[in-house]
N, C-alpha and C. Protein backbone atom coordinates (compact mmCIF):
# COMPACT_ATOMS: atom_id res chain seq x y z
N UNK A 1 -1.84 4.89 8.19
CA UNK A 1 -2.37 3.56 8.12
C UNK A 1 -1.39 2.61 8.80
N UNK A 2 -1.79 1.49 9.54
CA UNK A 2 -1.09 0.63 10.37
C UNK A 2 -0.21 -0.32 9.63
N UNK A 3 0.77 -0.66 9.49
CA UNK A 3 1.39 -1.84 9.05
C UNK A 3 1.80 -2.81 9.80
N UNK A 4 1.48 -4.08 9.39
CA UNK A 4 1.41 -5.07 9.99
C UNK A 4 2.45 -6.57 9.66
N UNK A 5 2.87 -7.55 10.01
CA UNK A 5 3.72 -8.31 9.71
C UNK A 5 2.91 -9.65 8.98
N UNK A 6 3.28 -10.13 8.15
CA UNK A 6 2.11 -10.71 7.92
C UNK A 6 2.99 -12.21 6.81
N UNK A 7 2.81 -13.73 7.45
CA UNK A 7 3.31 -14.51 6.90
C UNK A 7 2.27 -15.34 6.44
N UNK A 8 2.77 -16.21 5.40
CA UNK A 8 2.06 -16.90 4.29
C UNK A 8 1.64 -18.43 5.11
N UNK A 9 0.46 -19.09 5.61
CA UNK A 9 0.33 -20.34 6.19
C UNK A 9 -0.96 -21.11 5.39
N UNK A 10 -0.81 -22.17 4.48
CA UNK A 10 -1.71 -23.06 3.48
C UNK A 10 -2.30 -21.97 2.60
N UNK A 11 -1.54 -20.83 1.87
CA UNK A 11 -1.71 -20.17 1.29
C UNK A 11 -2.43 -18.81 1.37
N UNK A 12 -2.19 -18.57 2.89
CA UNK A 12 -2.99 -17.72 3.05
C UNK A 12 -2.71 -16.36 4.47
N UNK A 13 -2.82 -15.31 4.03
CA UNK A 13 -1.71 -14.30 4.86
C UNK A 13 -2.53 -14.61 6.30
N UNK A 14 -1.35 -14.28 6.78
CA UNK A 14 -2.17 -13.95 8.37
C UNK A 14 -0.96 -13.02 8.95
N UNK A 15 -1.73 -12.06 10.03
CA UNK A 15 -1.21 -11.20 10.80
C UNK A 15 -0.17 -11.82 11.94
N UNK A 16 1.10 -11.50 12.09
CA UNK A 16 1.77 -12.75 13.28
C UNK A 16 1.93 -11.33 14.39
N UNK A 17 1.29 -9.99 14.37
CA UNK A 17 2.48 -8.82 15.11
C UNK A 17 0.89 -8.05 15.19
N UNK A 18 1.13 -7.21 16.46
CA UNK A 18 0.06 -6.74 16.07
C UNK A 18 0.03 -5.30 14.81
N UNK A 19 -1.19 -4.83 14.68
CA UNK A 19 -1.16 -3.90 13.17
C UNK A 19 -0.16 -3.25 12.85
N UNK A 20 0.39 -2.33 14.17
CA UNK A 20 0.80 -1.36 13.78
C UNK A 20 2.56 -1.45 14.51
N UNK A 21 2.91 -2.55 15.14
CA UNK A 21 4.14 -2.99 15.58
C UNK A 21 5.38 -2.25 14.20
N UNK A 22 5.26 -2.64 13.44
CA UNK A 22 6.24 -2.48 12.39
C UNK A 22 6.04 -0.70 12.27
N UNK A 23 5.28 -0.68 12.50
CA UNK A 23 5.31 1.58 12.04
C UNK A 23 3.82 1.57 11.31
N UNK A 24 3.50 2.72 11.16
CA UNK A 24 2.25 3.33 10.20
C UNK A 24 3.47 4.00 8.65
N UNK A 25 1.96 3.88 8.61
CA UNK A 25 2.44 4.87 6.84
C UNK A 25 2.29 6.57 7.13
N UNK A 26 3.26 7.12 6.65
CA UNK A 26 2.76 8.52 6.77
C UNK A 26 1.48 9.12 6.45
N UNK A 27 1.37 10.35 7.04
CA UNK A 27 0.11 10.86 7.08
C UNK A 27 0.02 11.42 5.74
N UNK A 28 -1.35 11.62 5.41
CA UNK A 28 -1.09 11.42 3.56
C UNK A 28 -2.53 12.66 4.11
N UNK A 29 -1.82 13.61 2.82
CA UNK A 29 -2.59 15.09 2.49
C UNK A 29 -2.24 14.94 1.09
N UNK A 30 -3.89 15.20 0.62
CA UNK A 30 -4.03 15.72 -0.76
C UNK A 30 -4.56 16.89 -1.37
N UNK A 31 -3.99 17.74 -2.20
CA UNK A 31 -4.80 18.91 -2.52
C UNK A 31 -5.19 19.08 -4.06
N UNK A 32 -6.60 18.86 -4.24
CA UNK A 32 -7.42 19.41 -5.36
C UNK A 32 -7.53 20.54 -5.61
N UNK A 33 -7.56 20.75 -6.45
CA UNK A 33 -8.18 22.05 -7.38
C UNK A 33 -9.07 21.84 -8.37
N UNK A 34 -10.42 22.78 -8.48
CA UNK A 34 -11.23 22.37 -9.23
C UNK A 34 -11.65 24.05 -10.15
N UNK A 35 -11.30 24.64 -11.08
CA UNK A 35 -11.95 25.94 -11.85
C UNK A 35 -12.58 26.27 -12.92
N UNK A 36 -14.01 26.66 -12.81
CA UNK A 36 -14.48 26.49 -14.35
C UNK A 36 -15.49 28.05 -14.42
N UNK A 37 -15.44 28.77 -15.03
CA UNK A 37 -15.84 29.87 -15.98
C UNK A 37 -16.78 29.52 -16.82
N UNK A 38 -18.03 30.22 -16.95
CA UNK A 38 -19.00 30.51 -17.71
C UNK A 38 -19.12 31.49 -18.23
N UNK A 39 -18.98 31.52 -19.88
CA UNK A 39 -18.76 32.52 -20.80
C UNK A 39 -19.84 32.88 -21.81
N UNK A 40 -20.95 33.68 -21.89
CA UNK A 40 -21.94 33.98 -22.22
C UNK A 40 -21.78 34.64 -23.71
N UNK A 41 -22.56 34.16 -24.37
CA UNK A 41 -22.23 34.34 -26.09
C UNK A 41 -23.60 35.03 -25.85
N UNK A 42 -24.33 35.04 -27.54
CA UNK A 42 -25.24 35.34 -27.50
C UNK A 42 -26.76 34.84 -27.23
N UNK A 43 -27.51 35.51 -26.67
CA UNK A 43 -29.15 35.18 -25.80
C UNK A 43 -28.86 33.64 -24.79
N UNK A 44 -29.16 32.44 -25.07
CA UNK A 44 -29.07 31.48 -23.97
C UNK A 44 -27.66 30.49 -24.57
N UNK A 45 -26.82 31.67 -25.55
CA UNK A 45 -25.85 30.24 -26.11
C UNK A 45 -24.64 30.70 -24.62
N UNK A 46 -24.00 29.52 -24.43
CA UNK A 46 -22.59 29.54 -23.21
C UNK A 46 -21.90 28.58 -23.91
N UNK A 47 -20.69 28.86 -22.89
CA UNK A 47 -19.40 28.14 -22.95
C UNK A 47 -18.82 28.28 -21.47
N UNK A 48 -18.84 26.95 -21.63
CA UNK A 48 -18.21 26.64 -20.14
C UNK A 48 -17.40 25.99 -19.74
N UNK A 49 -16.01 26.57 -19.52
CA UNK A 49 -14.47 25.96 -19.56
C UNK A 49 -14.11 25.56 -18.02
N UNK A 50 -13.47 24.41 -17.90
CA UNK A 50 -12.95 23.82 -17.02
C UNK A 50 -11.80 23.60 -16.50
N UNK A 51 -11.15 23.53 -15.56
CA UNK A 51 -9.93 22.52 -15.57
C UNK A 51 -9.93 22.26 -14.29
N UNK A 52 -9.48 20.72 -14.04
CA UNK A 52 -9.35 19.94 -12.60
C UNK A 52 -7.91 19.11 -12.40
N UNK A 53 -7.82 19.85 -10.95
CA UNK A 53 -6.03 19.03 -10.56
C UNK A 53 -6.30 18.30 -9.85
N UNK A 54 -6.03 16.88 -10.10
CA UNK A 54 -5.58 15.90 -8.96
C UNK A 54 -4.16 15.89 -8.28
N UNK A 55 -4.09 16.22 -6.78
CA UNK A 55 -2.79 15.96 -6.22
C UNK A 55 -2.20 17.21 -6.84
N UNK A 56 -2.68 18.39 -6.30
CA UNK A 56 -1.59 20.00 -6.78
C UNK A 56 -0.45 20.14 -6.91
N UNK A 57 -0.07 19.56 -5.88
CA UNK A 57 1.76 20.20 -5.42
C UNK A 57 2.01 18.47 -5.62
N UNK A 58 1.39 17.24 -6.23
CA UNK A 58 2.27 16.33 -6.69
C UNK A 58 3.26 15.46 -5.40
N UNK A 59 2.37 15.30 -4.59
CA UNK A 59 2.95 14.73 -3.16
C UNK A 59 2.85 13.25 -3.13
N UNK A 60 4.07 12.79 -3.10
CA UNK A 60 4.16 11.39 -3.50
C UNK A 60 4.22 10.68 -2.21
N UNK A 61 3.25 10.69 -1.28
CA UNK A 61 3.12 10.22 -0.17
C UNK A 61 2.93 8.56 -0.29
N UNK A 62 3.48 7.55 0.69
CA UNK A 62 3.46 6.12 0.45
C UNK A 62 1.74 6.01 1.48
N UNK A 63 1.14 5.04 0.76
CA UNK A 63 0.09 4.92 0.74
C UNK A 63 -0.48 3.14 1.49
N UNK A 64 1.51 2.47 1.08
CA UNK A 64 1.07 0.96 1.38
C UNK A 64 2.35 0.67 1.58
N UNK A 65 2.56 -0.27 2.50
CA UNK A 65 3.75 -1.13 2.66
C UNK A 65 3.80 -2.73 2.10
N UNK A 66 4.92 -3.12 2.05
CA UNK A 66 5.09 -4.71 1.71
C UNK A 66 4.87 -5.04 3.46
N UNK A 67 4.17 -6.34 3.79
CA UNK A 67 4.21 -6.89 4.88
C UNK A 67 4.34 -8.37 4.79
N UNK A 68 4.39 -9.11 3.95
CA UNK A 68 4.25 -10.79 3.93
C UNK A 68 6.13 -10.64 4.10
N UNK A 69 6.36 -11.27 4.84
CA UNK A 69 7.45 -11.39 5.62
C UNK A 69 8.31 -12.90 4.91
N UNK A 70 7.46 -13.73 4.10
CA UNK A 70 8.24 -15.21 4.17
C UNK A 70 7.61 -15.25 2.29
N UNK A 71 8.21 -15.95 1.35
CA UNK A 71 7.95 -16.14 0.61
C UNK A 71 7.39 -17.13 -0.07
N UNK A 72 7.81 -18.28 0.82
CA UNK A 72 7.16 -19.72 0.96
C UNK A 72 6.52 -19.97 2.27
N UNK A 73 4.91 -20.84 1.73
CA UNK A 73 4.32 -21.11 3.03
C UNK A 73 4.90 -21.61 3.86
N UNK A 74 4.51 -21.21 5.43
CA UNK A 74 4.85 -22.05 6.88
C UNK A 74 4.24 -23.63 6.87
N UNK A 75 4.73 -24.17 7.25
CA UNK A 75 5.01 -25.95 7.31
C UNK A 75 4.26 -25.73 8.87
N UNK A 76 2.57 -25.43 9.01
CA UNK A 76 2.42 -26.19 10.26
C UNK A 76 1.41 -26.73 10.11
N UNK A 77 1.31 -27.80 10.83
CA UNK A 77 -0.56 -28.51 11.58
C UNK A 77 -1.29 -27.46 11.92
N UNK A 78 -2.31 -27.52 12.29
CA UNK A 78 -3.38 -26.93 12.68
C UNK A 78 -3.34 -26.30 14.19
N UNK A 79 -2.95 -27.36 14.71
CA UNK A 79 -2.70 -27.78 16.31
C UNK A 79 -1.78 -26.80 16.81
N UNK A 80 0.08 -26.89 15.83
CA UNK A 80 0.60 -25.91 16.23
C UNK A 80 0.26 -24.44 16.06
N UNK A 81 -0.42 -24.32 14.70
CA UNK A 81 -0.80 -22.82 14.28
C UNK A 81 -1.88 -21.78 14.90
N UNK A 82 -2.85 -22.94 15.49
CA UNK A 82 -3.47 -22.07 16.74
C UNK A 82 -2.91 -22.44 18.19
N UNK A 83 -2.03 -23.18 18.31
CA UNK A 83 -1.39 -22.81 19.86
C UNK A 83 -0.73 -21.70 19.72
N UNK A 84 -0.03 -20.90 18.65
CA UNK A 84 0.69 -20.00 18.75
C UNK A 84 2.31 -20.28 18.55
N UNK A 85 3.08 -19.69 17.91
CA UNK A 85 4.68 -19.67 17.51
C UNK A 85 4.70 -18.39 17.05
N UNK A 86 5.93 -18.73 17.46
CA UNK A 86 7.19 -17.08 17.14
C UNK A 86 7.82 -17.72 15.33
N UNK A 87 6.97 -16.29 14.48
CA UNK A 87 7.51 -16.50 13.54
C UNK A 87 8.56 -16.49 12.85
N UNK A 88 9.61 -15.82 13.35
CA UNK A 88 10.99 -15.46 13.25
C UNK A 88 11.93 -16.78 13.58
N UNK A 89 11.50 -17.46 14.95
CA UNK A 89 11.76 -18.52 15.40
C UNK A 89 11.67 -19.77 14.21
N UNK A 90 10.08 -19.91 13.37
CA UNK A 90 10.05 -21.14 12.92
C UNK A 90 10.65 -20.87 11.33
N UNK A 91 10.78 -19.59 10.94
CA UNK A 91 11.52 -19.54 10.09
C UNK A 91 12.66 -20.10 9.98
N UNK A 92 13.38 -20.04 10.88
CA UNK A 92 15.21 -20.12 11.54
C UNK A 92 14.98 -21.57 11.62
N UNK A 93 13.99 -22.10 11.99
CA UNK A 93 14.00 -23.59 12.22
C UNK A 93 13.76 -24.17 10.63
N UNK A 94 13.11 -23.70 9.81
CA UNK A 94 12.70 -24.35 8.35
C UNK A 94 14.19 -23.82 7.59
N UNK A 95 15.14 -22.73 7.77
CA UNK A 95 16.28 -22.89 6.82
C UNK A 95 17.40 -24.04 7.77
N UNK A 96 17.27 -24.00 9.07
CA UNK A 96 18.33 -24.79 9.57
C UNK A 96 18.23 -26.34 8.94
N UNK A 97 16.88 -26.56 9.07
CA UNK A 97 16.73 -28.17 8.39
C UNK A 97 16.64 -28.24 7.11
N UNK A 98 16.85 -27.20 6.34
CA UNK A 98 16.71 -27.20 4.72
C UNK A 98 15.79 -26.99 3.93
N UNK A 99 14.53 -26.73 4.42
CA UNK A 99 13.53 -26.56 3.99
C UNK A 99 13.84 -25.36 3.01
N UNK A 100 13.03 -25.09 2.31
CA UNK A 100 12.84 -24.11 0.95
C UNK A 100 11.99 -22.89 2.09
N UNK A 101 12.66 -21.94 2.30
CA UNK A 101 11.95 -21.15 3.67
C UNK A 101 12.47 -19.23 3.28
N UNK A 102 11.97 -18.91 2.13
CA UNK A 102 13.10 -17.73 2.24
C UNK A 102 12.17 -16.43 2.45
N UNK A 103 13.05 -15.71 3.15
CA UNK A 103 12.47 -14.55 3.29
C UNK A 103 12.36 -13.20 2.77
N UNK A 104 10.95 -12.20 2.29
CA UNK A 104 10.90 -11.94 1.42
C UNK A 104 12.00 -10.24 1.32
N UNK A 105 12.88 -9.84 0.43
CA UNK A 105 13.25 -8.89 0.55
C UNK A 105 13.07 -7.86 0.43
N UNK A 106 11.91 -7.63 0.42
CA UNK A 106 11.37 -6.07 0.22
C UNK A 106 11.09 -6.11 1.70
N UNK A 107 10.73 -7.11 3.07
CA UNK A 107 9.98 -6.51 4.21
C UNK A 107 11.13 -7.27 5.31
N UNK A 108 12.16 -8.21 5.19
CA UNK A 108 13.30 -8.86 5.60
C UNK A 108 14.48 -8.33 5.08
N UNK A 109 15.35 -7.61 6.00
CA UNK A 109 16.85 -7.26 5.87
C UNK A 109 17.76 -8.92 6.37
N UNK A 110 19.01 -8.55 4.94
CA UNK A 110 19.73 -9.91 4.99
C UNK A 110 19.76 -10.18 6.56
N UNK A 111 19.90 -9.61 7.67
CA UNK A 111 20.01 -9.98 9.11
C UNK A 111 18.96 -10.50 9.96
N UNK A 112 17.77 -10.46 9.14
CA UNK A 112 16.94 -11.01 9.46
C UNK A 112 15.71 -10.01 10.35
N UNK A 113 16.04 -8.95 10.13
CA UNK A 113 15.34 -7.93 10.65
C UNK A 113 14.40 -7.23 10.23
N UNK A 114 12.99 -6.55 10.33
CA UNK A 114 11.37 -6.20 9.68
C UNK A 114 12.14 -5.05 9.24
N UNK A 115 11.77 -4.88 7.99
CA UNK A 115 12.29 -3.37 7.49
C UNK A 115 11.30 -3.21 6.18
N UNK A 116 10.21 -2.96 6.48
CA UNK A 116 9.40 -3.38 5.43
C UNK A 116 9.39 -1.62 4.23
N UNK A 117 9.29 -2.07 3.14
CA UNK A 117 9.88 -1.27 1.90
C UNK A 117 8.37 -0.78 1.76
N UNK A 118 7.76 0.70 0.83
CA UNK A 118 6.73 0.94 0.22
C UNK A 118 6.53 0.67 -1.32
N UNK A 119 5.03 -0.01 -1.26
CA UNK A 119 5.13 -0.39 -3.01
C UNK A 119 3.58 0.37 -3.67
N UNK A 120 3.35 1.45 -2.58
CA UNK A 120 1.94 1.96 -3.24
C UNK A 120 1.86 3.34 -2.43
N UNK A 121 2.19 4.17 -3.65
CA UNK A 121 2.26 6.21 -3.24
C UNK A 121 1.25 6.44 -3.67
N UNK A 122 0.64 7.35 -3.20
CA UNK A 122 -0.45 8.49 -3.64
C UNK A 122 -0.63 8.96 -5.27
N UNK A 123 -1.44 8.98 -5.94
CA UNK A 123 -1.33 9.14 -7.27
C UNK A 123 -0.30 9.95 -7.83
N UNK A 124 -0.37 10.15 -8.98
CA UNK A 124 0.49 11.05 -9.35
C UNK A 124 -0.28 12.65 -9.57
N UNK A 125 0.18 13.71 -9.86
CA UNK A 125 -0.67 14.72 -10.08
C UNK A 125 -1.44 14.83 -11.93
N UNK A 126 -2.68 15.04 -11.81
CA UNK A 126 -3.08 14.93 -13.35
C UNK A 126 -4.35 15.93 -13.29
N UNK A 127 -4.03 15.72 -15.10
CA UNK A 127 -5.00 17.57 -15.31
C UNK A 127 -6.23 16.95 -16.18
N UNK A 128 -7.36 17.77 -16.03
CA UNK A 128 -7.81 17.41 -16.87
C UNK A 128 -8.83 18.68 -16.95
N UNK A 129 -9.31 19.30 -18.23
CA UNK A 129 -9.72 20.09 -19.32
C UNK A 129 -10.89 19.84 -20.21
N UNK A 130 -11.90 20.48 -19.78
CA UNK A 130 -13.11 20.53 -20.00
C UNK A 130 -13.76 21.82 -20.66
N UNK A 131 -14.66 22.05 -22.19
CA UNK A 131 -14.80 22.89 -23.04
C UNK A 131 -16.79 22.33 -23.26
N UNK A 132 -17.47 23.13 -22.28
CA UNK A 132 -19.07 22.61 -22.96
C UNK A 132 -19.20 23.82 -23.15
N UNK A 133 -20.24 23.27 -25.00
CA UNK A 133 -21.13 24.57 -24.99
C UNK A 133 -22.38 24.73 -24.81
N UNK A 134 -23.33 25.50 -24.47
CA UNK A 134 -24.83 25.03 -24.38
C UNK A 134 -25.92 26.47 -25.26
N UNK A 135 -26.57 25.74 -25.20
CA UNK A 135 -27.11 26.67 -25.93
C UNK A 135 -29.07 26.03 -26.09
């Protein structure tokens, strides 16, 4: 999956990079298992036992990245925000003048560099166990 850079402007994300500039997410494989047995009692009575694995081998593959890059909204008009700016740039310009401008640390290294962190893996592995009887 593509990851993308993505800053906060009148409350609301937008893409500044294109999707996949920052890296993808690894390629994500999952393996199920599903086994159930039918056990014949007497004339039409059964029993029919189950069990189902989510995620077999328990592969904790990252599934999502952090991408909002700024933690407080961008300070622009309209005018400037569709002519286009370098977001890195107007950041540097909102801490130089004091503005409340910080950047977020899970997807910003103190140097100011995209290093965006994962906050969403592939499930965990889980069982589940199933006993019908019919008759």
């Amino acid at each position: 999956m593509p990851v993308g850079a993505l800053v906060t402007w009148q409350g609301y994300p937008v893409f500044v990079s294109t999707r996949d500039s920052p890296g993808r997410t690894p390629f994500q494989q999952r393996y199920d298992l599903y086994l159930q047995q039918d056990i014949r009692i007497k004339g039409n009575h059964r029993i029919n036992l189950s069990v189902n694995i989510d995620n077999l081998f328990d592969i904790k593959t990252v599934t999502d990245m952090n991408q909002t890059m700024n933690r407080d909204s961008l300070n622009l008009d309209d005018a400037t925000f569709f002519a286009g700016f370098d977001p890195w740039q107007l950041m540097q310009q909102e801490l130089a003048a004091g503005h409340n401008m910080r950047y977020n640390p899970l997807v910003v290294n103190a140097d100011g560099t995209f290093n965006s962190k994962p906050y969403s893996y592939m499930s965990r592995r889980a069982f589940r166990f199933a006993v019908k009887y019919s008759f």
